[in-house]
C-alpha atoms as a PDB file:
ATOM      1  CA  UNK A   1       1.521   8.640  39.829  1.00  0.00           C
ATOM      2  CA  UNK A   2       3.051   8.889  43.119  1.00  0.00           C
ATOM      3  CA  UNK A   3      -0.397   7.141  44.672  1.00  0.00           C
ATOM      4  CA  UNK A   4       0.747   4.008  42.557  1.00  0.00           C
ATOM      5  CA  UNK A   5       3.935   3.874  43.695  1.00  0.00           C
ATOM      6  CA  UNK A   6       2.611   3.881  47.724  1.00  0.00           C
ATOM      7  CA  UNK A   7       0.110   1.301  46.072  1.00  0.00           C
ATOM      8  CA  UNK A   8       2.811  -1.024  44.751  1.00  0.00           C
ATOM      9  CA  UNK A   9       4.896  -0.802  47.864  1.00  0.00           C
ATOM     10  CA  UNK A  10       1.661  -1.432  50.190  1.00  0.00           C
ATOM     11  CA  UNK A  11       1.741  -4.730  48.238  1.00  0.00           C
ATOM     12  CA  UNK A  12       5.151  -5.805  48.429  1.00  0.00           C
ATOM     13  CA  UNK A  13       5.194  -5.161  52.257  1.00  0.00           C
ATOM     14  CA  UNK A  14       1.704  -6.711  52.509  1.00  0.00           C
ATOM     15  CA  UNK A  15       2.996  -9.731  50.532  1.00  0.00           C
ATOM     16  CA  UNK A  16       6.312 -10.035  52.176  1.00  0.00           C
ATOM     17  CA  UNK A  17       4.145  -9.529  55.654  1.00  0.00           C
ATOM     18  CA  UNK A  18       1.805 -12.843  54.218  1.00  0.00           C
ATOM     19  CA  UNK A  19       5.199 -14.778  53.584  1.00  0.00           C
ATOM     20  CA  UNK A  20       6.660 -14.097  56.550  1.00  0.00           C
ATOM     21  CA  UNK A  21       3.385 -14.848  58.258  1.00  0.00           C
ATOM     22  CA  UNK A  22       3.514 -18.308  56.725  1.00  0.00           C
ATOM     23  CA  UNK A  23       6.823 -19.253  57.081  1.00  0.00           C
ATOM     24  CA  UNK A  24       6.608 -18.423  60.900  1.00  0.00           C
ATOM     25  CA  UNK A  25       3.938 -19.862  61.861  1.00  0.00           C
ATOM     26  CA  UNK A  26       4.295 -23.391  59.720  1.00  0.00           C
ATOM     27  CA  UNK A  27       8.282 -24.003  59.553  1.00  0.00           C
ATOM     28  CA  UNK A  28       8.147 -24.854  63.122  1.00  0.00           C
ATOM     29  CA  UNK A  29       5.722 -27.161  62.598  1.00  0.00           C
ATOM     30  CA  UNK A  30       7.917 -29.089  59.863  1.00  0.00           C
ATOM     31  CA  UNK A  31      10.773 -27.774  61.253  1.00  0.00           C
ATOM     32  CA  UNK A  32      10.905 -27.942  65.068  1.00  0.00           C
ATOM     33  CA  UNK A  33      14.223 -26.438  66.030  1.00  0.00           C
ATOM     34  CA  UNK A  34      13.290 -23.280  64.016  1.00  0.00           C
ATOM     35  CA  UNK A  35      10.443 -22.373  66.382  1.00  0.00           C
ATOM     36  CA  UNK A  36      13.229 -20.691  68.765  1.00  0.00           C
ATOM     37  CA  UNK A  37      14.181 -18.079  65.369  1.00  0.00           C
ATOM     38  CA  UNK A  38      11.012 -17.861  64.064  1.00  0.00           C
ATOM     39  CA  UNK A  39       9.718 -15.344  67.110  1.00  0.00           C
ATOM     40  CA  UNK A  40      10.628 -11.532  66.865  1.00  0.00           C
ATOM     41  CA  UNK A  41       8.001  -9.247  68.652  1.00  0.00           C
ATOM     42  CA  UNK A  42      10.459  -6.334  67.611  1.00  0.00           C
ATOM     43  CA  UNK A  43       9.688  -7.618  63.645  1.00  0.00           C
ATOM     44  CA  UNK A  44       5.724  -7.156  64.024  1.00  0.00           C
ATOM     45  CA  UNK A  45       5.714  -4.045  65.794  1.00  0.00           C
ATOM     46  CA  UNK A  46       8.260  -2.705  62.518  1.00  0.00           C
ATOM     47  CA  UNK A  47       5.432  -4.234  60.282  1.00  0.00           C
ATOM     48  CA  UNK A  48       3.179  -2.393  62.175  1.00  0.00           C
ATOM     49  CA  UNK A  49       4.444   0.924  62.289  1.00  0.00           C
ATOM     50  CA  UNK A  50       5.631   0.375  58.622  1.00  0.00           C
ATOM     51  CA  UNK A  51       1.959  -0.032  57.614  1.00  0.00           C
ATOM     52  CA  UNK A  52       0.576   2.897  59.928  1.00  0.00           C
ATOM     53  CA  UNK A  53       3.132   5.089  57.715  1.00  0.00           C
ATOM     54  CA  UNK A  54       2.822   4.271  54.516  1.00  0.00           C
ATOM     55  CA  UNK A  55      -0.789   3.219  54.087  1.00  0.00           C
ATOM     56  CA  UNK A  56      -2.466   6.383  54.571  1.00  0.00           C
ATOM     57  CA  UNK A  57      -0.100   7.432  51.760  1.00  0.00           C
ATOM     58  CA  UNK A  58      -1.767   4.849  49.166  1.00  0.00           C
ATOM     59  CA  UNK A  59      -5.714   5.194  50.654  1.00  0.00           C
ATOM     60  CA  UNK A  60      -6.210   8.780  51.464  1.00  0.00           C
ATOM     61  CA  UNK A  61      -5.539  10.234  48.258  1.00  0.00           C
ATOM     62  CA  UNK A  62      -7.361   7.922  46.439  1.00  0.00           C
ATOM     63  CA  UNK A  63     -10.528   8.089  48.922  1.00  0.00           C
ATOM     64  CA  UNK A  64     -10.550  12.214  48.578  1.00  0.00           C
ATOM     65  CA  UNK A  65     -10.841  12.020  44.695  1.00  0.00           C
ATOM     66  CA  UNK A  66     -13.047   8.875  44.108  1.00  0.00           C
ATOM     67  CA  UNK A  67     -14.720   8.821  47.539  1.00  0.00           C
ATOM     68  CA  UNK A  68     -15.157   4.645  47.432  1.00  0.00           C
ATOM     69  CA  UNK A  69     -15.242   4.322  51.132  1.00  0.00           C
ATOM     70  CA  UNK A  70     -15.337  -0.021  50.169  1.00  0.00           C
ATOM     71  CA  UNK A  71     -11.867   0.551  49.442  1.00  0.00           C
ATOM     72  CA  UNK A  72     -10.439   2.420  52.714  1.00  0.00           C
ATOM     73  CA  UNK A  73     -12.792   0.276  54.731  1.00  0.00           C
ATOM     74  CA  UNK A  74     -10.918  -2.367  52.750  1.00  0.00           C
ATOM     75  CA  UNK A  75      -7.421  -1.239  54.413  1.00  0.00           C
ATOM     76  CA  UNK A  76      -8.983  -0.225  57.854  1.00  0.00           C
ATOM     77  CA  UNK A  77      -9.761  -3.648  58.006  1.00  0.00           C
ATOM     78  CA  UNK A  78      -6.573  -4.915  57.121  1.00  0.00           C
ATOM     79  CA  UNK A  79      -4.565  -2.504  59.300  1.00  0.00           C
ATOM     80  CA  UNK A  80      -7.218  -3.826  62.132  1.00  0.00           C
ATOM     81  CA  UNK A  81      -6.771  -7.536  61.463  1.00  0.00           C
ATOM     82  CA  UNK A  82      -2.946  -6.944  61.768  1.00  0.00           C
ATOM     83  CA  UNK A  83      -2.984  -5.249  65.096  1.00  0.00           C
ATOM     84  CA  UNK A  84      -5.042  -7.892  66.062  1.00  0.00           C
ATOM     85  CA  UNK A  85      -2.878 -10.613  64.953  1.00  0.00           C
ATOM     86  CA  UNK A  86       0.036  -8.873  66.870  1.00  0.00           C
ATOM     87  CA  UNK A  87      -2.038  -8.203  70.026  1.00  0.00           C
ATOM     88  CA  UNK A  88      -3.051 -11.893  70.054  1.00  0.00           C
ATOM     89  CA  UNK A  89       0.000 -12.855  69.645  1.00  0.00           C
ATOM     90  CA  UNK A  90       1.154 -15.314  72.273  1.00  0.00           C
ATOM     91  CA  UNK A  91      -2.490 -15.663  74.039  1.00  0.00           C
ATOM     92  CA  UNK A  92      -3.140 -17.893  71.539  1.00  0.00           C
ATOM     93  CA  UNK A  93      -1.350 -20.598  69.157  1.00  0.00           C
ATOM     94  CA  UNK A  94       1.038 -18.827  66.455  1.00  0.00           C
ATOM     95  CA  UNK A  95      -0.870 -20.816  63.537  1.00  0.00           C
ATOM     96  CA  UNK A  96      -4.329 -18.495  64.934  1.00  0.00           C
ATOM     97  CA  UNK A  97      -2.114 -15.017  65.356  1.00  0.00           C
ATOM     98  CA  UNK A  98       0.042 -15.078  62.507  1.00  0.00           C
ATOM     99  CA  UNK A  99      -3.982 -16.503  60.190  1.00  0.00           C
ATOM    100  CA  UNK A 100      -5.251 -13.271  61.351  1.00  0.00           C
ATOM    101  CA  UNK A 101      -2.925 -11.330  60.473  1.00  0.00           C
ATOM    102  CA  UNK A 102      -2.492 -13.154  57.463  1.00  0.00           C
ATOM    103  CA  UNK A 103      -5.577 -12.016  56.570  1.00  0.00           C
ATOM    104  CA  UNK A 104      -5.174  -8.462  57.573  1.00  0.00           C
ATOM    105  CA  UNK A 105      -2.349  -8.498  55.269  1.00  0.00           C
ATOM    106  CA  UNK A 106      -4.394 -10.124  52.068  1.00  0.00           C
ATOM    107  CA  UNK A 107      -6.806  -7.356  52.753  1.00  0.00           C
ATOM    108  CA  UNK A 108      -4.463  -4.731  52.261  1.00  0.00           C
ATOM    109  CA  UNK A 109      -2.982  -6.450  49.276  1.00  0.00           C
ATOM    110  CA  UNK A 110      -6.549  -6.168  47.684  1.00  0.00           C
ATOM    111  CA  UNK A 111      -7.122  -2.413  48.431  1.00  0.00           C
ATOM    112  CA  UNK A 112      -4.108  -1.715  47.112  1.00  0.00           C
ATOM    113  CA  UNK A 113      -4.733  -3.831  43.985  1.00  0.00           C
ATOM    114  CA  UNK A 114      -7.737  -2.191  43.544  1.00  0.00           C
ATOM    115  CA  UNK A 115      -6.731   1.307  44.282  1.00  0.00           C
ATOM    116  CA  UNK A 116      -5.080   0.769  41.343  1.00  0.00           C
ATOM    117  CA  UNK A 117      -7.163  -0.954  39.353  1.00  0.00           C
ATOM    118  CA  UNK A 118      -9.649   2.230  39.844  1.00  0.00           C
ATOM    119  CA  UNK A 119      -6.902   4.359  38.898  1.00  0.00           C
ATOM    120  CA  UNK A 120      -6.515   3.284  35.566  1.00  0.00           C
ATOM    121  CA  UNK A 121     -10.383   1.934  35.061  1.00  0.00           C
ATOM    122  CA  UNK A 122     -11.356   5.684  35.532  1.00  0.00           C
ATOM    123  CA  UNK A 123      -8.819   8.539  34.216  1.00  0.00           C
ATOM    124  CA  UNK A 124     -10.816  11.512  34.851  1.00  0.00           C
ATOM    125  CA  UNK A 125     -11.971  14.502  32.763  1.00  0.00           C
ATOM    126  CA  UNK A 126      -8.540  17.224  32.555  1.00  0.00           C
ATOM    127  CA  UNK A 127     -10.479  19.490  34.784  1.00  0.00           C
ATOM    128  CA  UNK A 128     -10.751  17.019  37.702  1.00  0.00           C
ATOM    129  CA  UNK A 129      -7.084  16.532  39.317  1.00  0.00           C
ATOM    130  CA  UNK A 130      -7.055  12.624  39.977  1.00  0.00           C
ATOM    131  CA  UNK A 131      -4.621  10.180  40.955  1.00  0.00           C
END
């Protein structure tokens, strides 16, 4: 149960990480006098070390009972993407940082969403202590 709940978080962060992506990275565009708001390095590294925490939380557990390395490489390269994105981050244009770690972020949304999925696809046997 509590492997759900660091599931269902890892979404919401990875989701509010994808809007947040979005809006900073395109408002400016539509928007010009937002592009002096829109840039917080001290937000991304949070993200960061939010998603460092917690993921590992979500992943592990599920990776030690069902062993489905797809699904932690899943995260690893979601948690790669967004360090990535954030060590990109002004050598290139904001639209290219923030799409990477857009992506990063939809990758973790999937493991997650999956993790779970498994979770209740498979109950184990009593004898086996799952999820």
């Amino acid at each position: 149960m509590k492997k759900v709940v660091w599931d269902r978080l890892g979404i919401t962060f990875s989701s509010a990480c994808v809007v947040h992506c979005i809006m900073v990275a395109f408002l400016p565009l539509f928007l010009p006098f937002t592009s002096q708001y829109t840039h917080s390095s001290w937000v991304h590294i949070g993200v960061l070390i939010t998603m460092l925490i917690t993921t590992p939380f979500a992943f592990i557990p599920g990776y030690k009972k069902h062993g489905l390395t797809w699904i932690l490489a899943t995260a690893l390269v979601g948690i790669l993407l967004v360090i990535l994105g954030i060590m990109v981050e002004g050598k290139v244009s904001d639209q290219i940082s923030h799409g990477i770690s857009i992506c990063g972020s939809l990758f973790l949304v999937i493991g997650h969403a999956k993790n779970i999925q498994h979770a209740h696809r498979h109950p184990h046997h009593p004898a086996h202590q799952c999820c």
